[in-house]
C-alpha atoms as a PDB file:
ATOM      1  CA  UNK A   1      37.231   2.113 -21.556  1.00  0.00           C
ATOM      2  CA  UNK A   2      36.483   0.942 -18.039  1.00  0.00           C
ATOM      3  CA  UNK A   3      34.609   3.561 -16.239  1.00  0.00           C
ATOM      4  CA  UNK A   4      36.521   5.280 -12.977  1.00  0.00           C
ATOM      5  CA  UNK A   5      34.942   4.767  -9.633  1.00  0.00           C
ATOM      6  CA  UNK A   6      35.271   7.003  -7.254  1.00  0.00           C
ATOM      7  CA  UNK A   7      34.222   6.719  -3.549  1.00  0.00           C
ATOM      8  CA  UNK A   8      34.842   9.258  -0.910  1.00  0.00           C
ATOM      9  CA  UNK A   9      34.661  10.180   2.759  1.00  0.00           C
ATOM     10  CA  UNK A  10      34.563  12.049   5.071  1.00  0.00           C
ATOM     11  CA  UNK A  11      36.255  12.279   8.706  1.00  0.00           C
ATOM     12  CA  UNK A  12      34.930  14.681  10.814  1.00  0.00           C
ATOM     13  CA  UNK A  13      37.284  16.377  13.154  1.00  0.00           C
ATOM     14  CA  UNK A  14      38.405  14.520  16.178  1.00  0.00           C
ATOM     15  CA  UNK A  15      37.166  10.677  14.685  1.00  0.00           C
ATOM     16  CA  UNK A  16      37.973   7.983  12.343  1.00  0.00           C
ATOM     17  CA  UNK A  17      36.964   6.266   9.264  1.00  0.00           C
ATOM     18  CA  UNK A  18      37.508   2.986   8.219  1.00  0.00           C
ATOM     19  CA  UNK A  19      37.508   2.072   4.163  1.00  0.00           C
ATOM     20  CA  UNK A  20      37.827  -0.654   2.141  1.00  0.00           C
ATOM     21  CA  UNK A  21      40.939  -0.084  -0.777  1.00  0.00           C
ATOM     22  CA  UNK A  22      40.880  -3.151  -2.650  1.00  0.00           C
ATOM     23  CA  UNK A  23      44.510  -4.052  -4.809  1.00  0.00           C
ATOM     24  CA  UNK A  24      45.354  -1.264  -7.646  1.00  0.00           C
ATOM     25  CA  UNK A  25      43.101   1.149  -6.040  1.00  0.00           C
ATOM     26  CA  UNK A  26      44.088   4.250  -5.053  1.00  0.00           C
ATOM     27  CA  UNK A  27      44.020   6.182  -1.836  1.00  0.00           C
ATOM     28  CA  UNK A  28      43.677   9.755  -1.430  1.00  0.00           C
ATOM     29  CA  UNK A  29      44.161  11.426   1.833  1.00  0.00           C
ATOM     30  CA  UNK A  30      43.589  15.254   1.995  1.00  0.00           C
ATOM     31  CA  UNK A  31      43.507  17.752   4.970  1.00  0.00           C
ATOM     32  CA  UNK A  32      40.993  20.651   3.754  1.00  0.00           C
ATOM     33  CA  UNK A  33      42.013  23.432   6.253  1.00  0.00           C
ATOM     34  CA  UNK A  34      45.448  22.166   6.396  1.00  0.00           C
ATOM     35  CA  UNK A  35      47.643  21.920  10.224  1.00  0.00           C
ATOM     36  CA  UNK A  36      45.792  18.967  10.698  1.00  0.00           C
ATOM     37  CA  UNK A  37      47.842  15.478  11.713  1.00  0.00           C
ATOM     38  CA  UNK A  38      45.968  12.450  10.344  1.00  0.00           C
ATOM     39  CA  UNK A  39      47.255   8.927  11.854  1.00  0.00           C
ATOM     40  CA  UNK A  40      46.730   6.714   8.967  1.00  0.00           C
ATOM     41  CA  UNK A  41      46.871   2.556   9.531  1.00  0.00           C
ATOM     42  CA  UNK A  42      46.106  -0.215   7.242  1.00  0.00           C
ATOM     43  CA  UNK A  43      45.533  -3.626   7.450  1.00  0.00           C
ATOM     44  CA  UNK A  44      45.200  -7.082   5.283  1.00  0.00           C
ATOM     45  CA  UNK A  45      40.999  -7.507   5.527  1.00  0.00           C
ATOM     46  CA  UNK A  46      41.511 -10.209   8.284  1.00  0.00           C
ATOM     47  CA  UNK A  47      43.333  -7.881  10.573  1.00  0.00           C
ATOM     48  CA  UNK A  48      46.518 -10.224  10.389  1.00  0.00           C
ATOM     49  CA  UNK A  49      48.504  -7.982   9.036  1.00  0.00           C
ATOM     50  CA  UNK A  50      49.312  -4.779   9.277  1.00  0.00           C
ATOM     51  CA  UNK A  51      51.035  -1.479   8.057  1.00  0.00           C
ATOM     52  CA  UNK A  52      54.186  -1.544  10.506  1.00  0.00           C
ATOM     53  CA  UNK A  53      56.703   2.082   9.730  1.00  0.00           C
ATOM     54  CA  UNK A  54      59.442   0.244  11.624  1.00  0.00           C
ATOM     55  CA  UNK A  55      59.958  -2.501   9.620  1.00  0.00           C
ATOM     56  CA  UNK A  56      59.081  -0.314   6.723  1.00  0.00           C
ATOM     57  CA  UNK A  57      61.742   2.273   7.471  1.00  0.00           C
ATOM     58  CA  UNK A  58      64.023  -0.703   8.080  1.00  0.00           C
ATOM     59  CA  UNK A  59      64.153  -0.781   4.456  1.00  0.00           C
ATOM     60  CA  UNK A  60      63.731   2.821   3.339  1.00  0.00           C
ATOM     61  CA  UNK A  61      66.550   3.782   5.637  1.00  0.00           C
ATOM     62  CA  UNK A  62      64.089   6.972   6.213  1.00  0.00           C
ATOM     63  CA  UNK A  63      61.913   7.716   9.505  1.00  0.00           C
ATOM     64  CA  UNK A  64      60.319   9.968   6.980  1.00  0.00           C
ATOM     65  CA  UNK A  65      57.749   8.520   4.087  1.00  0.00           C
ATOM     66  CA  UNK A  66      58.969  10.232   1.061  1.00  0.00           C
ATOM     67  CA  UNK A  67      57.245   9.168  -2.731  1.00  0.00           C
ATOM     68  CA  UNK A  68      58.234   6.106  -4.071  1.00  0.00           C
ATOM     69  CA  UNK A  69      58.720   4.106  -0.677  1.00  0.00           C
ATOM     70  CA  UNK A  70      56.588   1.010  -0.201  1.00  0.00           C
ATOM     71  CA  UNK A  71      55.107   0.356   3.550  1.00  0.00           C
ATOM     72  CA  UNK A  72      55.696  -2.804   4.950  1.00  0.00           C
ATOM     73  CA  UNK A  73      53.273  -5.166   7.213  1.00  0.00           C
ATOM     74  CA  UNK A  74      54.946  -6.690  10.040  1.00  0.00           C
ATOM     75  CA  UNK A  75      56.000  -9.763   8.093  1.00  0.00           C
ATOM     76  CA  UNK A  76      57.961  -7.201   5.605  1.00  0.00           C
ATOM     77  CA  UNK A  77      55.471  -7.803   2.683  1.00  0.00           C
ATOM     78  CA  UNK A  78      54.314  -4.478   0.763  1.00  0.00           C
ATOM     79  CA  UNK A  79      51.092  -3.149   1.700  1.00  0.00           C
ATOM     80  CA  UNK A  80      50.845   0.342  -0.354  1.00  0.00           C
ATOM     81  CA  UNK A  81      53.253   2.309  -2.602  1.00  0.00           C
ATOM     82  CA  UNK A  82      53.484   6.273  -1.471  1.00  0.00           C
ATOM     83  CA  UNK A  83      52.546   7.708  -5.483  1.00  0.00           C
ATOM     84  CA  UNK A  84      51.854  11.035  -4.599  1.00  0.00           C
ATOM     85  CA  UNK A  85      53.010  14.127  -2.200  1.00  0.00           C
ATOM     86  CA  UNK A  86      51.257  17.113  -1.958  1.00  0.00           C
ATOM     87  CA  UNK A  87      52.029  18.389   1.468  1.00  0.00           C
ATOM     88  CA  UNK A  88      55.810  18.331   1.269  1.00  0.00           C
ATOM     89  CA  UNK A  89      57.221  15.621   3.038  1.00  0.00           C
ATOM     90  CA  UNK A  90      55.712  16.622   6.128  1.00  0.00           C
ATOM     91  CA  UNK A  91      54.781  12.978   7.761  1.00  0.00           C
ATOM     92  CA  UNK A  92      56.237  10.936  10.030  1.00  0.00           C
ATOM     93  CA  UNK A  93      56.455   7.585  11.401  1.00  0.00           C
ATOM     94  CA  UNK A  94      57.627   7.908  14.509  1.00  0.00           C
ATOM     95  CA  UNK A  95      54.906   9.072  17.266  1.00  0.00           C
ATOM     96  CA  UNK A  96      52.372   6.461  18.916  1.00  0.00           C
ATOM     97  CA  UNK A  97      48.380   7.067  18.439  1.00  0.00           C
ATOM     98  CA  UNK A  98      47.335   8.833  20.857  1.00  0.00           C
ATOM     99  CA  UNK A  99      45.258   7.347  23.788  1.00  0.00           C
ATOM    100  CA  UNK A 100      43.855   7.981  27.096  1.00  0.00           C
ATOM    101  CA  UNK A 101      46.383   7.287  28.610  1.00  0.00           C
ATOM    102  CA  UNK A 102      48.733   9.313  27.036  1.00  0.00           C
ATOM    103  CA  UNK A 103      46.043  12.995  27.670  1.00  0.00           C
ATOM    104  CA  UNK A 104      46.090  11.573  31.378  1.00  0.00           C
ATOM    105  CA  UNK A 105      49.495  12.091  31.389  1.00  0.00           C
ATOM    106  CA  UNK A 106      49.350  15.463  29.977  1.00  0.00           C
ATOM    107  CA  UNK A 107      46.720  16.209  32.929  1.00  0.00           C
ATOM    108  CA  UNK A 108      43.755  16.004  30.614  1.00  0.00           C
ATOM    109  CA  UNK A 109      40.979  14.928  33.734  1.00  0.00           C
ATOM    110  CA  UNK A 110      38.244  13.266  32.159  1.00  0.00           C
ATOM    111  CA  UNK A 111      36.868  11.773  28.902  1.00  0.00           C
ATOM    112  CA  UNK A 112      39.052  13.001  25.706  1.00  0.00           C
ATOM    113  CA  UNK A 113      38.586  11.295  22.815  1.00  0.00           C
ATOM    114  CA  UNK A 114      42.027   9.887  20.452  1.00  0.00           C
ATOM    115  CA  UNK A 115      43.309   8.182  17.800  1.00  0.00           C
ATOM    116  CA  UNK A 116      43.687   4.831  19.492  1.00  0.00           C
ATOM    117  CA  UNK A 117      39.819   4.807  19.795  1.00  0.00           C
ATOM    118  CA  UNK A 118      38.771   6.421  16.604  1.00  0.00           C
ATOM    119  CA  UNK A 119      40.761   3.118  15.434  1.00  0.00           C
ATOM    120  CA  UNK A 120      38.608   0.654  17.341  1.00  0.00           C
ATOM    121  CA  UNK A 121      35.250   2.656  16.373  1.00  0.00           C
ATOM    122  CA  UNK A 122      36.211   2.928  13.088  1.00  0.00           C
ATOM    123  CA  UNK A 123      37.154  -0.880  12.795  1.00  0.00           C
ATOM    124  CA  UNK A 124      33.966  -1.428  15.323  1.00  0.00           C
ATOM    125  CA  UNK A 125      31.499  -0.256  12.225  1.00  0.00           C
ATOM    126  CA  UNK A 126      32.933  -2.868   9.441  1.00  0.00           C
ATOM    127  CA  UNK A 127      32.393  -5.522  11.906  1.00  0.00           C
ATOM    128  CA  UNK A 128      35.851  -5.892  12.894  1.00  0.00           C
ATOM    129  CA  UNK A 129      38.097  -5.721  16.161  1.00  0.00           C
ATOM    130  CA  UNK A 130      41.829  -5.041  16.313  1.00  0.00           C
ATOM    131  CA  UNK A 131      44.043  -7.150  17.983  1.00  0.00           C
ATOM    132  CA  UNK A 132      46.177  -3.999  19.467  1.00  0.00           C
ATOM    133  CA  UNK A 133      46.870  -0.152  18.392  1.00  0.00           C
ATOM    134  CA  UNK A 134      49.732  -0.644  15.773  1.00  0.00           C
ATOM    135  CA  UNK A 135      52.431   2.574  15.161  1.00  0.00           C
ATOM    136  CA  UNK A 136      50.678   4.694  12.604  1.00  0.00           C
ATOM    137  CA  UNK A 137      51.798   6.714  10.077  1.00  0.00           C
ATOM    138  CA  UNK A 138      51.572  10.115  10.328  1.00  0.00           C
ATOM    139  CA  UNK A 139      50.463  12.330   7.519  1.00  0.00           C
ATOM    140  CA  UNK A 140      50.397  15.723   7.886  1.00  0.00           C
ATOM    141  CA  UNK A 141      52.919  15.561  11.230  1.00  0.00           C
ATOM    142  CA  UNK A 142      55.722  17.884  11.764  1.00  0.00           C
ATOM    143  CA  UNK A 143      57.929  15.836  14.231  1.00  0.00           C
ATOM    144  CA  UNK A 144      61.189  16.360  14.003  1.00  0.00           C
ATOM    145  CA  UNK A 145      64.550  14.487  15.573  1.00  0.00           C
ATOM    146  CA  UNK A 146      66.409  17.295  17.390  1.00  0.00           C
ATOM    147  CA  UNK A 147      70.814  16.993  16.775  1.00  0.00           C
ATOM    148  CA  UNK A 148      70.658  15.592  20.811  1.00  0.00           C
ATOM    149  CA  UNK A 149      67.929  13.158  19.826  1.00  0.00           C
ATOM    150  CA  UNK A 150      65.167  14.836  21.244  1.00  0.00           C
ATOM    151  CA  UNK A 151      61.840  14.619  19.714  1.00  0.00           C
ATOM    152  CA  UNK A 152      60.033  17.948  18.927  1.00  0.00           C
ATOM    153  CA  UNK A 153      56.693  19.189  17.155  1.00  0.00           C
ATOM    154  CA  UNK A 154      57.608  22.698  15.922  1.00  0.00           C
ATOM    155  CA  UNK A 155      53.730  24.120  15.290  1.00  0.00           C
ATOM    156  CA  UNK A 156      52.042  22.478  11.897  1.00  0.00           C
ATOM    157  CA  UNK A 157      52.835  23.819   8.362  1.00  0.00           C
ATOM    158  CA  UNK A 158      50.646  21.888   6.280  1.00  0.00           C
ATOM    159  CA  UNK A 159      49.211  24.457   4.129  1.00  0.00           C
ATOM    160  CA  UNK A 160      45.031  24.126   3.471  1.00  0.00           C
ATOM    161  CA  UNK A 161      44.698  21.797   0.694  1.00  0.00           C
ATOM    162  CA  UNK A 162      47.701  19.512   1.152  1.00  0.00           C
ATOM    163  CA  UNK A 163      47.441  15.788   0.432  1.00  0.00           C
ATOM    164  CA  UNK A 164      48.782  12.181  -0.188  1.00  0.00           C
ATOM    165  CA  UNK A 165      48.062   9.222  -2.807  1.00  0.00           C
ATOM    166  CA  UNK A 166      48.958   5.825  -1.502  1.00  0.00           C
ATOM    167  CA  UNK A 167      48.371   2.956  -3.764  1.00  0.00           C
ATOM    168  CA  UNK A 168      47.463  -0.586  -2.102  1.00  0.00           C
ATOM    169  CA  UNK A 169      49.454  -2.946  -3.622  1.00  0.00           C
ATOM    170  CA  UNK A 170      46.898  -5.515  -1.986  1.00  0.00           C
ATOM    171  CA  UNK A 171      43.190  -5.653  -1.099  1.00  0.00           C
ATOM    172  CA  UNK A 172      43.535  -3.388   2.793  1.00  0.00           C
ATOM    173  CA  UNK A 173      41.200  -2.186   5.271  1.00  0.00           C
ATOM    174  CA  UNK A 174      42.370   1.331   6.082  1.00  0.00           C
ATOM    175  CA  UNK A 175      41.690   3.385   8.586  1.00  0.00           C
ATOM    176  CA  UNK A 176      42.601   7.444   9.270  1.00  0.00           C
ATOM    177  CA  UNK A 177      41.890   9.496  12.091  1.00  0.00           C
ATOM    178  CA  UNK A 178      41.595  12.952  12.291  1.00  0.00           C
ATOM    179  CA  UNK A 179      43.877  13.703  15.392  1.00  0.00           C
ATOM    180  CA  UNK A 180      42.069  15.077  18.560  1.00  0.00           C
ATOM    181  CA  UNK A 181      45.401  16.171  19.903  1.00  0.00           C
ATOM    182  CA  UNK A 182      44.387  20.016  20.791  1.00  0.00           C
ATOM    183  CA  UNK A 183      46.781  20.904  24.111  1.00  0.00           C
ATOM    184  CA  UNK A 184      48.988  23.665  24.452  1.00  0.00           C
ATOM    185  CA  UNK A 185      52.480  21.970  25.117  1.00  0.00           C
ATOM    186  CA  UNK A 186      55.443  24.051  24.396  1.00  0.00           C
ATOM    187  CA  UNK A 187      57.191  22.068  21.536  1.00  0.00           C
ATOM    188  CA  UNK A 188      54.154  19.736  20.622  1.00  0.00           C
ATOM    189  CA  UNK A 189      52.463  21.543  18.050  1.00  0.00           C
ATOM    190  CA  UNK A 190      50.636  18.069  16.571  1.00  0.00           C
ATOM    191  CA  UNK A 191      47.403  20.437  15.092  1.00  0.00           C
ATOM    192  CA  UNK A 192      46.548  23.664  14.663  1.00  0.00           C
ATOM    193  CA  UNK A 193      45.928  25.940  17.792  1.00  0.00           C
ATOM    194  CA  UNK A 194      42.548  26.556  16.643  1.00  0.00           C
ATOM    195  CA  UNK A 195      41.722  22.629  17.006  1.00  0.00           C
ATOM    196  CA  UNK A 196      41.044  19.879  15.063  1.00  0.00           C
ATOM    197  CA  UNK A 197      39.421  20.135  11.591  1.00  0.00           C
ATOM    198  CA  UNK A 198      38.316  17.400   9.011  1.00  0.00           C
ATOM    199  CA  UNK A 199      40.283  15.307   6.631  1.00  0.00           C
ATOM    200  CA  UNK A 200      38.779  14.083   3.287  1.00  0.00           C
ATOM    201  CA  UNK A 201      39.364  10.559   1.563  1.00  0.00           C
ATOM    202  CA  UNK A 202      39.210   9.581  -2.011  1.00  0.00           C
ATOM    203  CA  UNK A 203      39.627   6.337  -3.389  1.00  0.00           C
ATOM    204  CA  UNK A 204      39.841   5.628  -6.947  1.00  0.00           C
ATOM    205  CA  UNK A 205      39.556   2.083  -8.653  1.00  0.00           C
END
């Protein structure tokens, strides 16, 4: 019997982590404290492909990941099969990473770190650069699509505990960051109000 090996990490609140999953391996993606958004992206190990939720959900015919669904790269070929949900269905695939940008606009002054960075770090410390900040699927995100179309966050209900498997259905650099997002905007409940926590990873092959 071949022996399971198991290899896990650890993102600290507010950064990223970038992992190897080679093919048939298994990806687990936990938040401990729960009410905390993880933007998750993956790409082929030469960065020329990558997990894309719109031409993913072009297929699915769901802005929601739900078990069973396959995520797409950009040139529609399967990158991971969703095995396991343990936090509900609460994910979504519609919201940008956030960036610097984007807390500017929300009146942040100053240096606040996001996930658009904790995705060049993270890439940064395997040796590898991104060509741009691809949509990212978010685990653990409560955005919903109001009846008028308008986008809202009601506040997070991922209880403490909750998780995802994915299963890469090709060798993948992946990459998850804990989201910094920790504003009070009426409607944008991304995190818990206390702030950013942790999010554990587990891959099994």
């Amino acid at each position: 019997m071949t022996e399971l090996t198991i290899e896990r990490v650890t993102v600290p609140a507010r950064e990223g982590r970038a992992i190897r999953v080679p093919a048939g391996a298994r990806l687990r993606v936990a938040t401990p404290e729960g009410r905390q958004a993880a933007d998750f992206f993956a790409f082929t190990p030469d960065l020329a492909e990558w997990l894309s939720p719109m031409h993913t959900w072009a297929t699915t015919r769901s802005i929601r990941p739900r078990r069973g669904h396959v995520f797409l790269s950009q040139r529609r070929r399967p990158m991971l099969l969703f095995v396991e949900d343990g936090a509900g269905g609460v994910h979504d695939m519609l919201i940008a990473a956030c960036d610097e940008e984007r807390y500017r606009q929300f009146g942040v002054e100053g240096y606040h770190r996001s996930c658009a960075e904790n995705l060049r770090l993270a890439l940064a410390e395997l040796g590898l650069e991104t060509p741009g900040i691809p949509q990212p699927l978010n685990l653990f995100t409560a955005t919903e699509v109001a009846p008028d179309g308008t986008l809202v966050a009601p506040p997070n209900p991922v209880p403490s505990g909750a998780f995802v498997v994915l299963e890469a259905l090709r060798d993948l650099v992946c990459v998850v960051s804990s989201c910094p997002f920790d504003l009070a905007i009426p409607g944008w409940g991304i995190n818990d109000p206390g702030g950013p926590t942790e999010i554990e990873l587990e891959v099994q092959h």
